[in-house]
Structures are given as C-alpha cells and as structure tokens.
N, C-alpha and C. Protein backbone atom coordinates (compact mmCIF):
# COMPACT_ATOMS: atom_id res chain seq x y z
N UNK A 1 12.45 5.26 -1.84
CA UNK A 1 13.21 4.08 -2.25
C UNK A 1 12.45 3.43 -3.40
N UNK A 2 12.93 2.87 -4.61
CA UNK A 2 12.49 2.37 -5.82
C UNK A 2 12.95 1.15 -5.59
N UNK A 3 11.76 0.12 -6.85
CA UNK A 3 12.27 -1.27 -6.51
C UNK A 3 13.99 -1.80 -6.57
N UNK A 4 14.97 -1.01 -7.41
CA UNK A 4 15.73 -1.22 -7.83
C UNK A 4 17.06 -0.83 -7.04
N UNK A 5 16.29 -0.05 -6.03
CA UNK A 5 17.26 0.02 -4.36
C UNK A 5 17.15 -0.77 -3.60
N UNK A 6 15.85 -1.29 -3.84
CA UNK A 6 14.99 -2.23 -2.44
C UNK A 6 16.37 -4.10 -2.93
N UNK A 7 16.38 -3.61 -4.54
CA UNK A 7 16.89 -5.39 -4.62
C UNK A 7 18.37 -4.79 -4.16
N UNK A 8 19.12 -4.03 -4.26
CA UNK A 8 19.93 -3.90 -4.12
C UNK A 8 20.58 -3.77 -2.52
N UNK A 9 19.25 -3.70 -1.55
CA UNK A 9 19.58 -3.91 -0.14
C UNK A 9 19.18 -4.94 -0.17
N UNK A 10 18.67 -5.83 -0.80
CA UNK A 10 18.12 -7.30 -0.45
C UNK A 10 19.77 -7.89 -0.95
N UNK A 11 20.13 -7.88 -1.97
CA UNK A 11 21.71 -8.55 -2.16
C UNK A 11 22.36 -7.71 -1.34
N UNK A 12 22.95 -6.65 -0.74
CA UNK A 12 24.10 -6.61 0.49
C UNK A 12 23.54 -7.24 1.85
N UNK A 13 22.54 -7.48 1.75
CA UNK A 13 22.19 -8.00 3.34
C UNK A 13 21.73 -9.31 3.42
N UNK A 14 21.48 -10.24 1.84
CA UNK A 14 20.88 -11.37 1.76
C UNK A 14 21.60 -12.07 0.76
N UNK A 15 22.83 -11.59 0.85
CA UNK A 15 23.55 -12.08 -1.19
C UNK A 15 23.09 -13.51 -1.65
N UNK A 16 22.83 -14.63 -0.83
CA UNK A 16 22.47 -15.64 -1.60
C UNK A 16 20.79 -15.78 -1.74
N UNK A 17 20.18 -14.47 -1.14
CA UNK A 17 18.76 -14.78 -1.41
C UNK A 17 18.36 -15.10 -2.94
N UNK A 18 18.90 -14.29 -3.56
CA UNK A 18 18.29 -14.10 -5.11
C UNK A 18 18.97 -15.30 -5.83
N UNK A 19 19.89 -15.56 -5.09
CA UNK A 19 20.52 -16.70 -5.93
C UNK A 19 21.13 -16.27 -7.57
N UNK A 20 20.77 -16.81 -8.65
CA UNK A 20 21.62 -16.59 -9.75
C UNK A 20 20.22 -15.51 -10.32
N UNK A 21 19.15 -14.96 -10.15
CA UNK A 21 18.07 -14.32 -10.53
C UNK A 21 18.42 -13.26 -11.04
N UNK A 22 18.34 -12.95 -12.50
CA UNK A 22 18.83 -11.56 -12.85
C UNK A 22 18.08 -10.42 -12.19
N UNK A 23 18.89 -9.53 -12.33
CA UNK A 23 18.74 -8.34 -11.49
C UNK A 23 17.24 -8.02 -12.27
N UNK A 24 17.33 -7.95 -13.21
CA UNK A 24 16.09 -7.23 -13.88
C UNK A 24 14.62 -8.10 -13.46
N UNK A 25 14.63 -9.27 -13.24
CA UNK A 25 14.14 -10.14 -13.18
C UNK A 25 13.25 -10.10 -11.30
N UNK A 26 14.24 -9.75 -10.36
CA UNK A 26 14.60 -9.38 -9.10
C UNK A 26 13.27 -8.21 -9.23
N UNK A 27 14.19 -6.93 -9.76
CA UNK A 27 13.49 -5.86 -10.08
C UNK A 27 11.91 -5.62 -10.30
N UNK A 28 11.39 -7.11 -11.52
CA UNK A 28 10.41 -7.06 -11.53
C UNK A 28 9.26 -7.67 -10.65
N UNK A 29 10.02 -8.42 -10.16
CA UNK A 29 9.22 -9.34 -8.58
C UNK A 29 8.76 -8.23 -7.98
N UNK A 30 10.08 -7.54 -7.09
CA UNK A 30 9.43 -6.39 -6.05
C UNK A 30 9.02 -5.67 -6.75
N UNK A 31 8.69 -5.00 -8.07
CA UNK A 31 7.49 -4.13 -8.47
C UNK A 31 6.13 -4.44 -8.61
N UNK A 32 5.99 -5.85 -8.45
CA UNK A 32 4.61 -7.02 -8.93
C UNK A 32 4.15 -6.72 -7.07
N UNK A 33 5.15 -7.50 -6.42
CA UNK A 33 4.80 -7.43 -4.96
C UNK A 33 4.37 -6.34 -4.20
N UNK A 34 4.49 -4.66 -4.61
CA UNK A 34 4.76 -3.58 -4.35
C UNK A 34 3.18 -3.14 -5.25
N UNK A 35 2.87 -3.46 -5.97
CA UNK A 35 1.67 -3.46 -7.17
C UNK A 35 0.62 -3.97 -6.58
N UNK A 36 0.41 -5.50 -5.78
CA UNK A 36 -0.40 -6.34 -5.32
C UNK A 36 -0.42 -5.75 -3.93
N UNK A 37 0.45 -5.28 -3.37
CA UNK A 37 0.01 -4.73 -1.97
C UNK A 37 -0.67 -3.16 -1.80
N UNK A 38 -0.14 -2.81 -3.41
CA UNK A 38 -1.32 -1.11 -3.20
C UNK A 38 -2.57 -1.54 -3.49
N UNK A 39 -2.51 -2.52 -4.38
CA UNK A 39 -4.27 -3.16 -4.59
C UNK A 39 -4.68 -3.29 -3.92
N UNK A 40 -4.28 -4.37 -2.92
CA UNK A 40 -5.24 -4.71 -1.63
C UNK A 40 -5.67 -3.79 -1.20
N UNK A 41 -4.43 -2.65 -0.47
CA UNK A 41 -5.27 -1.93 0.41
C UNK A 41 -5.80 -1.06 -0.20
N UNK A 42 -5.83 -0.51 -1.60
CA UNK A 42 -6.71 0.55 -2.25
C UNK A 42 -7.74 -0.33 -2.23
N UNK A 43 -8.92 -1.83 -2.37
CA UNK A 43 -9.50 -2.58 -2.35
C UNK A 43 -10.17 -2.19 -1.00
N UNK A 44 -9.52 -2.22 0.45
CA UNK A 44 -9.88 -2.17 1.44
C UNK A 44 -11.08 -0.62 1.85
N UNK A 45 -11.75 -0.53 2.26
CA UNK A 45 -12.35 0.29 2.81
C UNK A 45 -12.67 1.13 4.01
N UNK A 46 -12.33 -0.13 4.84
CA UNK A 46 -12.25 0.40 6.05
C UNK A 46 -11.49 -0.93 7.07
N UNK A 47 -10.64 -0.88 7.60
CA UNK A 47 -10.02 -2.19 8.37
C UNK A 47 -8.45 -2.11 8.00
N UNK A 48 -7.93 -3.55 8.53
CA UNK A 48 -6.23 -3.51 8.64
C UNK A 48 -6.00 -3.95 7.23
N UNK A 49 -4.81 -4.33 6.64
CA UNK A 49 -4.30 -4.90 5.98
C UNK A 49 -2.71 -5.29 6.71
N UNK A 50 -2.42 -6.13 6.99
CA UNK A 50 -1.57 -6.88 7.60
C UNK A 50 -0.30 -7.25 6.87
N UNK A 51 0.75 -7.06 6.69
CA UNK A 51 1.78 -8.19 6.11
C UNK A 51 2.67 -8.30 7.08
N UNK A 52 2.98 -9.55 6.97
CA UNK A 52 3.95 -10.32 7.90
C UNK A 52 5.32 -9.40 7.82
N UNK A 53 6.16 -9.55 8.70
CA UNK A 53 7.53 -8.81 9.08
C UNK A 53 7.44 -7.49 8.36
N UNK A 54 6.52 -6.82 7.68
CA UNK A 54 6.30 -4.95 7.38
C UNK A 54 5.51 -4.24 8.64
N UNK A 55 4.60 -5.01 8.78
CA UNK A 55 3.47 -4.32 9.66
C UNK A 55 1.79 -3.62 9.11
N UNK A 56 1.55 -3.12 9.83
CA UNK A 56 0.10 -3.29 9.44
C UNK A 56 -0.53 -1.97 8.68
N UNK A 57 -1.20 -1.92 7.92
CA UNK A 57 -1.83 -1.06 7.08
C UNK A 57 -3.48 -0.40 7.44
N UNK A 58 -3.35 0.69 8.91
CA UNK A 58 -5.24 0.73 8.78
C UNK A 58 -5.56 1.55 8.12
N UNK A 59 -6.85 1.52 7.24
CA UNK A 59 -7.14 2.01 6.88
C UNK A 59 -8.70 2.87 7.42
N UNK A 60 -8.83 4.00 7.02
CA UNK A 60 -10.71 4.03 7.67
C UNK A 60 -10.85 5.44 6.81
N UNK A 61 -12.11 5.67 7.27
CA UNK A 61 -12.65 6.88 6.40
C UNK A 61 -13.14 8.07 7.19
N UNK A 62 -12.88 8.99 7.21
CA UNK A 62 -12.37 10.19 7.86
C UNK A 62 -13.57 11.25 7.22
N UNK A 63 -14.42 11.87 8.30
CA UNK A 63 -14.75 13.32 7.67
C UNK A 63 -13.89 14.46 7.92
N UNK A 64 -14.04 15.41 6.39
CA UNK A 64 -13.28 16.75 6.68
C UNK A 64 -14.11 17.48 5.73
N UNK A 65 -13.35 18.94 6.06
CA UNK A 65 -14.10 19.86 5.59
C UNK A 65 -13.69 20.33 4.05
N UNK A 66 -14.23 20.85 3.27
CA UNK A 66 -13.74 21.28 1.85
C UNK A 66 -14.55 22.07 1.13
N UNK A 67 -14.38 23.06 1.14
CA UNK A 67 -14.96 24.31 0.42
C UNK A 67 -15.94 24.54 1.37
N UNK A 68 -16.17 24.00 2.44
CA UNK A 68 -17.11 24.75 3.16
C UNK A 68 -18.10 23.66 3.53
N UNK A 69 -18.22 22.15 2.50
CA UNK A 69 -18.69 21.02 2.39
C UNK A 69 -17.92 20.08 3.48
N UNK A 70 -18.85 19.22 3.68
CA UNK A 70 -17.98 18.07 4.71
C UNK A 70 -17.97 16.43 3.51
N UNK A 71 -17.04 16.23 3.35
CA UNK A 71 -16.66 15.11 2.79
C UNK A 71 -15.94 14.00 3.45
N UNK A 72 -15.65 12.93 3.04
CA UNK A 72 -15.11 11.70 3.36
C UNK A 72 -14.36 11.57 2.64
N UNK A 73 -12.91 11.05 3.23
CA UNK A 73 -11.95 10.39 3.01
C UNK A 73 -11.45 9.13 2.89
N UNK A 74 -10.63 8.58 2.32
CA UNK A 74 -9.79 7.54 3.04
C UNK A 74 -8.42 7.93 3.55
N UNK A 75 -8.35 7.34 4.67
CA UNK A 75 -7.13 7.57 5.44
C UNK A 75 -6.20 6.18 5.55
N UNK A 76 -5.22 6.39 5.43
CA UNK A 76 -4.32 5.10 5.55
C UNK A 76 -3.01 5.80 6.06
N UNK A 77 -2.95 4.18 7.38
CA UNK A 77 -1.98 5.03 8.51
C UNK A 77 -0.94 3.54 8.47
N UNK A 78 0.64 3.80 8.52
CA UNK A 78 1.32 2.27 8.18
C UNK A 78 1.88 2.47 9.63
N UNK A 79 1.69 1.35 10.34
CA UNK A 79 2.00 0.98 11.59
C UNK A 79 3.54 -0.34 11.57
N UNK A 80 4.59 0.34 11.36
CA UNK A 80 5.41 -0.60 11.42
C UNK A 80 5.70 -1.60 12.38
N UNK A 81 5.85 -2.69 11.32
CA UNK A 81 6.12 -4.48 12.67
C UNK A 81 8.05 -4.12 13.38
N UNK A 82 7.19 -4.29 14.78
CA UNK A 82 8.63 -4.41 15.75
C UNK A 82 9.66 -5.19 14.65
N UNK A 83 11.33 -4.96 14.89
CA UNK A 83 11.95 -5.91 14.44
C UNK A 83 12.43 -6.90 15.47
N UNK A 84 12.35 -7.92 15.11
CA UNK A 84 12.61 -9.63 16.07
C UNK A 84 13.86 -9.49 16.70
N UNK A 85 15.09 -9.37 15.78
CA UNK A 85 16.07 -9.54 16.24
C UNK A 85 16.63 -8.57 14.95
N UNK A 86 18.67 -8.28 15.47
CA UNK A 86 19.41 -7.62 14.52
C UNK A 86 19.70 -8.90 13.57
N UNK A 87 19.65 -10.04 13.74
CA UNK A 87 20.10 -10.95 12.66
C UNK A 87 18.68 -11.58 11.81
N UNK A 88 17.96 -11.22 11.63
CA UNK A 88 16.97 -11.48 11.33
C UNK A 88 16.57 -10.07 9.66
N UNK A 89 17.53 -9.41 9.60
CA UNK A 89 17.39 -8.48 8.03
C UNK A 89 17.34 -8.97 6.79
C-alpha cells in the first residue's frame, strides 16, 4: 500500500477527516509520517517502538550464520494493536 492509497482509505472511511486538504498535500503528510516512523525505529537498537492505535515495533539483534561467519543482525518484528471497536476506523 502507497501513501496515496493509504489517503484514499482515510477519505472513504473518514471523508470529513481531511477536510478541504488537497489531496497532494494529504499525500505528503502520510509520506513525512511514514518517513519519521522508519527513522525512529531504524534509530532504535534494541527495544519497542510503540505507536498508538498501529501497534508495536520490537526490535533486537539476532545472531546468524553467513559464509560460515556468525554475524549480527537487526530484526524487527510489527506486533499489531488489537482493534477497539468496528466504529472506531
């Protein structure tokens, strides 16, 4: 899904969220918001990263094997937040 689907389920399921906000404008929010949340958790090292009504982001660092070498990873696992209610989208 691209930002430009994401606004486009935000107006059938929220039409007066955006209010009069051009689409392009829309567009560029959730790519800023979508930008600032890979930062964080590329930032993170080892621990959660949290957002409210998505769910949680752990991250940690993992040994594996590679060429025969044992190396470290980062691993990042997205733990989706229960939904509250059906009227609540």
């Amino acid at each position: 899904m691209n930002p430009t689907e994401l606004v486009e389920l935000i107006k059938e399921k929220r039409p007066n969220l955006l209010g009069k906000m051009p689409e392009r404008k829309a567009v560029a929010l959730v790519q800023a918001a979508l930008a600032a949340l890979g930062r964080q958790i590329a930032e993170v090292e080892e621990g959660v990263v949290r957002v409210a009504g998505l769910g949680n982001f752990r991250i940690r660092m993992v040994e594996t094997e590679k060429d025969g070498k044992t190396v470290s990873v980062k691993r990042t696992t997205f733990l989706a937040a229960k939904p509250k209610s059906k009227d609540e989208d």
